[in-house]
Every structure is written in C-alpha cells, then in structure tokens.
Protein backbone atom coordinates (compact mmCIF):
# COMPACT_ATOMS: atom_id res chain seq x y z
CA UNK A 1 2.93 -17.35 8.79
CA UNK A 2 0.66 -14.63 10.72
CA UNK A 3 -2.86 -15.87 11.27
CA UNK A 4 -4.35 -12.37 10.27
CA UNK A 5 -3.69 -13.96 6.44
CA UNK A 6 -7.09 -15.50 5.97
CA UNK A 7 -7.43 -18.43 3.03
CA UNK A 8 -11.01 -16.42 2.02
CA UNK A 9 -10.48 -13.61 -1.07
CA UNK A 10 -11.87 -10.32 -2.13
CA UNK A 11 -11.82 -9.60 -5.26
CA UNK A 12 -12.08 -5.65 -7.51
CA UNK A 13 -12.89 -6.11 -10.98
CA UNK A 14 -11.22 -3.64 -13.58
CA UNK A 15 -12.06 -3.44 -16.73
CA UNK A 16 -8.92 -3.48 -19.87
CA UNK A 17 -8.79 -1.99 -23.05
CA UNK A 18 -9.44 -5.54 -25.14
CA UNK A 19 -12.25 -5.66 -23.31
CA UNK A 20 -11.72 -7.90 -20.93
CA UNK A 21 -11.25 -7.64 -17.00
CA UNK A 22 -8.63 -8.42 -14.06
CA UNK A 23 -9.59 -9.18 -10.69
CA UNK A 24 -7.34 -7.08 -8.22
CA UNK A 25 -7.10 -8.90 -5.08
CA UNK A 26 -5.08 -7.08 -2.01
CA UNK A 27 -3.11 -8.85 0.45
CA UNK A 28 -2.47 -8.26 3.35
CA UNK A 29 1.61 -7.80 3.26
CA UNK A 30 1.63 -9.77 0.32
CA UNK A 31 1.49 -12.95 2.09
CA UNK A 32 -0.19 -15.60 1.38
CA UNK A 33 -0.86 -19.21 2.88
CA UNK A 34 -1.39 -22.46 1.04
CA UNK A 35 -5.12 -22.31 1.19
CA UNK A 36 -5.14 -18.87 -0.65
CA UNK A 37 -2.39 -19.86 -3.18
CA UNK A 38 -4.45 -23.40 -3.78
CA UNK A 39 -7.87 -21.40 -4.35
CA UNK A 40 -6.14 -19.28 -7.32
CA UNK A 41 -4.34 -22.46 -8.76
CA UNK A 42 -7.79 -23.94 -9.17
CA UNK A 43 -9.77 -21.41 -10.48
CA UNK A 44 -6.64 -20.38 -13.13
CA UNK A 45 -6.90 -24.03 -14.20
CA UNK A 46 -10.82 -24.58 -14.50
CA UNK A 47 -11.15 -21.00 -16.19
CA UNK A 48 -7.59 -21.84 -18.47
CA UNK A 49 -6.64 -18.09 -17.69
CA UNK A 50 -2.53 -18.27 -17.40
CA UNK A 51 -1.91 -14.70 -16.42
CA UNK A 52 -1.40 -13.68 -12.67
CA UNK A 53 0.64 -10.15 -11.50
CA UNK A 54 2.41 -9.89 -8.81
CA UNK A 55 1.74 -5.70 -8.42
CA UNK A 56 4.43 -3.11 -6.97
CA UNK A 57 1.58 -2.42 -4.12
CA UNK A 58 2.14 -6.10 -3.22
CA UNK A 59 -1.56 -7.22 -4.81
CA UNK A 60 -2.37 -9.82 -7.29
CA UNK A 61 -3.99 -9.06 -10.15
CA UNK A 62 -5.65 -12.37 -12.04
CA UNK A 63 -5.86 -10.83 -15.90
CA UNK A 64 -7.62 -11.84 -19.27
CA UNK A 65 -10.91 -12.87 -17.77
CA UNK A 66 -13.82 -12.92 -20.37
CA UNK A 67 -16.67 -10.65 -19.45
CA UNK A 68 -19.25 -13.73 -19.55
CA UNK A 69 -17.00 -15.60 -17.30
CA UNK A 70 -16.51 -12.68 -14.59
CA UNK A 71 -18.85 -13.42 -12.01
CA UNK A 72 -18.18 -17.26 -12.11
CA UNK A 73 -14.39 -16.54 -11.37
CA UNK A 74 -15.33 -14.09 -8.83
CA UNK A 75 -17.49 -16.87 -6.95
CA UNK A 76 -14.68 -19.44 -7.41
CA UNK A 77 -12.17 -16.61 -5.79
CA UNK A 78 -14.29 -15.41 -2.82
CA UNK A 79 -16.46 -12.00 -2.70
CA UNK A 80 -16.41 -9.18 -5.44
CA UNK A 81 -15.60 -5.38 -3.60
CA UNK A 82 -16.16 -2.20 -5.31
CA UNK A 83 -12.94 -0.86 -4.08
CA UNK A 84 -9.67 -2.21 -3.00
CA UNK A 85 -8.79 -1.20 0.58
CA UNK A 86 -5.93 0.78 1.49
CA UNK A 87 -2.61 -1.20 2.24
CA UNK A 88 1.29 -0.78 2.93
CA UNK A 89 3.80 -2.28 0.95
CA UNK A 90 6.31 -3.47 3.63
CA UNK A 91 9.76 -5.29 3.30
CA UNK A 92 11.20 -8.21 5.38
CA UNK A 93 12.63 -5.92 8.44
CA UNK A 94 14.41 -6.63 10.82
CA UNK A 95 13.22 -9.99 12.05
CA UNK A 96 14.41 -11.70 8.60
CA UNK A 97 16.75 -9.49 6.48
CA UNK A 98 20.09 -9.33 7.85
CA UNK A 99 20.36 -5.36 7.00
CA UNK A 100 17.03 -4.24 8.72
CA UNK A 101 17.24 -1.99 11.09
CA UNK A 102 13.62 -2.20 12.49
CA UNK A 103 10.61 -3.74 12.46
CA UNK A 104 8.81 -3.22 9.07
CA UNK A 105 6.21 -5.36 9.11
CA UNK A 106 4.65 -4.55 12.44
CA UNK A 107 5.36 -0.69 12.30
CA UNK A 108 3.23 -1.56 8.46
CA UNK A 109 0.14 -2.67 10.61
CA UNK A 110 0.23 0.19 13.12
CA UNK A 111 0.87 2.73 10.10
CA UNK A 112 -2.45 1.40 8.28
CA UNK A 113 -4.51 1.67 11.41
CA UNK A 114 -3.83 4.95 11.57
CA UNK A 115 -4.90 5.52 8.12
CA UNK A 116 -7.81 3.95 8.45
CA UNK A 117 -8.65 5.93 11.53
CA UNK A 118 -7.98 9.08 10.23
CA UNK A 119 -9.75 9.11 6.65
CA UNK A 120 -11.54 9.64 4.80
CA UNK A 121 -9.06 11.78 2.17
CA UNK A 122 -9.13 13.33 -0.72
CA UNK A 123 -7.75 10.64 -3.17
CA UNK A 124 -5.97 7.35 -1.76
CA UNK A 125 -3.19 7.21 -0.22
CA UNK A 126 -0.30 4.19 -0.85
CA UNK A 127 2.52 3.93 1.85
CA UNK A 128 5.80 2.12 2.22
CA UNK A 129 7.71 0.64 5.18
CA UNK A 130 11.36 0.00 5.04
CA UNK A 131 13.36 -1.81 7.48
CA UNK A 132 16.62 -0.01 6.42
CA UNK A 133 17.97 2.93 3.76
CA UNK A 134 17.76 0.32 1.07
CA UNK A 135 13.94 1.11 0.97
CA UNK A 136 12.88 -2.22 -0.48
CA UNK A 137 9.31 -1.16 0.63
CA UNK A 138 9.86 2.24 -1.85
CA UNK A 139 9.62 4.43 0.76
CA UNK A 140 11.15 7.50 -1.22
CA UNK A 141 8.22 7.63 -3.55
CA UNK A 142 5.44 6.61 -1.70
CA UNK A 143 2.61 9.29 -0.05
CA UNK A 144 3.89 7.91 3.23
CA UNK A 145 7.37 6.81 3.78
CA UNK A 146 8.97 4.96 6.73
CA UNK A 147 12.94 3.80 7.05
CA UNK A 148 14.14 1.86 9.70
CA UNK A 149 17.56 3.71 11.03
CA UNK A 150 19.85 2.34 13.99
CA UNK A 151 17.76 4.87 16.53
CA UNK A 152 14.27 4.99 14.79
CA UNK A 153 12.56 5.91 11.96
CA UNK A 154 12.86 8.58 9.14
CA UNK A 155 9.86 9.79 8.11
CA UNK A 156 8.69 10.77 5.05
CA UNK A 157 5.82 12.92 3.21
CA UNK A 158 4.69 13.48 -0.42
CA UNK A 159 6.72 11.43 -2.76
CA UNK A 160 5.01 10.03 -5.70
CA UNK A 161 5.96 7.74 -8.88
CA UNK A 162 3.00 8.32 -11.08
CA UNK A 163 3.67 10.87 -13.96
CA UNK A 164 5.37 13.68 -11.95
CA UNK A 165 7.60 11.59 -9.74
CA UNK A 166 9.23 13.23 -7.00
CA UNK A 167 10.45 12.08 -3.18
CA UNK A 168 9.17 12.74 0.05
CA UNK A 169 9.74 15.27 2.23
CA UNK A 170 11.59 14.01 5.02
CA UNK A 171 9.13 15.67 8.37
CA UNK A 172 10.94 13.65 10.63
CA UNK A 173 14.49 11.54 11.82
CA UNK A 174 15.37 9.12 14.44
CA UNK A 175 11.90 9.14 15.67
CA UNK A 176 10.44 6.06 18.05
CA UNK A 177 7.83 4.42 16.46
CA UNK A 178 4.74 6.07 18.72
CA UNK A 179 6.66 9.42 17.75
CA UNK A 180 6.55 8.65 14.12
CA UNK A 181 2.88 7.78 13.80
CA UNK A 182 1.62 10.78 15.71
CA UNK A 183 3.97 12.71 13.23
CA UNK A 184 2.30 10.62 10.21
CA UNK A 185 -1.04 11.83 11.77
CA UNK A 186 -0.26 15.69 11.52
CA UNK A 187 0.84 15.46 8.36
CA UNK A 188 -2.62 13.41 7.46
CA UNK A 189 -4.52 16.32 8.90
CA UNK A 190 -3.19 18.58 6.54
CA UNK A 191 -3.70 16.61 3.43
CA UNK A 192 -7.16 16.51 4.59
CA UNK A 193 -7.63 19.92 5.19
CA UNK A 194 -5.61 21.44 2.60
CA UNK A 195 -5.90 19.03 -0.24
CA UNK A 196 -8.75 19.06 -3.61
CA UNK A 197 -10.67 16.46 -4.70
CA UNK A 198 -8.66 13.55 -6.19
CA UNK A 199 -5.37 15.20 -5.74
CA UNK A 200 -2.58 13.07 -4.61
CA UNK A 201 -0.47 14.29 -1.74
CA UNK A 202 2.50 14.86 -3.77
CA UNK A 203 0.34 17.19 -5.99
CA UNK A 204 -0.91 19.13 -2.35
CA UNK A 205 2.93 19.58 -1.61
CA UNK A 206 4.01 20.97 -5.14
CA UNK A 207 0.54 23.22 -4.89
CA UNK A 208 1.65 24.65 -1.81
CA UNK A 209 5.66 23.82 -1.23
CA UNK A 210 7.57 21.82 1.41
CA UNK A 211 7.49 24.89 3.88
CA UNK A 212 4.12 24.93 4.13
CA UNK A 213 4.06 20.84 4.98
CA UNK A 214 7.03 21.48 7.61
CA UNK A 215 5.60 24.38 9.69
CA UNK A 216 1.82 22.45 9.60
CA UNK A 217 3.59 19.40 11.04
CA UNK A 218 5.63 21.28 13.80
C-alpha cells in the first residue's frame, strides 16, 4: 500500500439531530493500512459504538458518539480538526481494473495539489477521478471531473449531486495529463473570480451559463 497512508488520524466532529456527534475522518484515497483500521477497531470496542460509514467522498464517518464521551474518542482516534481537508474520490485505474484507461490514482494526487495551490474558493470544492467512462470515481457530478480515455483525459466542470443535480461541462477531451490540469486551473480561476460566497460551482455555471465557463477557459 502507498506509504503517504499514515496509521495517525484526524478527526471533524459534527454534531446530529439526537444530539449526538460523528467523527468525520478523511482518507487519503480511501485507503487504509492495518494500523489505521486496528486504531478504529479498538476505540469502537472500548466506547461500544457499532456504527462506522463508509462516505461517497471516500471518508469514514464513526457515528452515535455521546457528547460526554467526545473528546475521549477523539484522543483514542488521533487529533480533532475544525475542518476536513479537501480530497478526490478516485477509482482503481488503470494499474488494477482491467477497463481503466489511465492512471486515476496518481492523476487524483496531482489534481488535489493543484487545488490546494490555487485556493482559497468560495465554498469547497469535491472532485472525482475516473480511470475509464464507467466513472466509478463520479466524475459526471462532481465540481471537478476527470475520465481516463484511450488518448487522455476528458475533462469536466460544474456538475453537482446535491439538491439541483446536474453534470459537468465537458471544457476539455483527449487532453495529456499536464494539459488537463492547467485546463482544471483556468477553470479554478474563474470560480474564484466569478463565484459568491458559499456558492457551489455548479450554482456559478447555472448563474452565468456554460458559454460563459467555455470562452473563460479558452
């Protein structure tokens, strides 16, 4: 497994309507190694809590934790954030599925560098990176989509799937993968100089149409 998966975890509490909390932890890829997987084990069985979520943004989320026992299941997970960092939901690719086309999970870790270096944004931003046109990684209706074709990537811009679900604007096809993130870039520029406060990008392109996304990233 890739040694960037560390066995240490972060932790965002979020509160629930019964009143009491989850613990969101991100991973990187969704991966995990047996030092991670052992330290949640353990602290489900000495808190009895029995639920654990595997999330569509490839993140666990450890649910039904009393609010007296929050901080001690925090300190038996690792370190309590105030916010969950951005990530990219990736599939397999090409190195393990026998229909991907290219390289999903390192094209995932280039894509989130560049959203790192490029923020801050309006409102977050989730992505998805997909080794073929299956789009296991939901590329369709993700701010940022990536498919892996035969000669490159398809790129795409806007989609959402929160209450007004729509799919992304494909900006670019059969682009190398250098070509694709300097494409993913212009388009990033214009959410940040375009969009409002806490407005998705799929909101900025229904505000202001496809055309006006296509000629910005010319």
């Amino acid at each position: 497994m890739d040694n960037i998966v560390a066995e240490s975890l972060t932790a965002m509490p979020v509160e629930r309507k019964d009143g009491t909390y989850a613990l969101r932890i991100p991973l990187n890829q969704g991966q995990m190694n047996p030092g991670m997987l052992k330290t949640v084990m353990e602290t489900m069985t000495k808190f009895n809590l029995t639920s654990l979520r595997v999330t569509t943004g490839q993140r666990l989320n450890l649910e039904g934790i009393p609010k007296d026992k929050l901080e001690e299941v925090v300190a038996s997970l690792g370190t309590k954030i105030d916010k969950v960092p951005p990530t990219v939901g990736v599939c397999t690719g090409v190195g393990v599925c026998k229909y991907g086309m290219q390289d999903s999970r390192g094209m995932g870790k280039k894509l989130l560098e560049v959203i790192k270096q490029n923020g801050p944004y309006p409102f977050k931003i989730k992505s998805g990176v997909s080794g073929c046109k299956i789009a296991c990684g939901f590329s369709h209706v993700r701010d940022i989509g990536l498919v892996g074709t035969p000669k490159g990537w398809d790129v795409l811009f806007g989609g959402g799937a929160a209450r007004n679900v729509r799919a992304g604007v494909k900006i670019g096809t059969k682009l190398s993968g250098d070509e694709a993130l300097a494409l993913i870039e212009k388009a990033l520029d214009f959410y940040k100089e375009n969009g409002r406060k806490r407005e998705r990008i799929s909101g900025l392109v229904d505000r202001l149409g496809e055309e006006a996304l296509l000629e910005a990233v010319k």
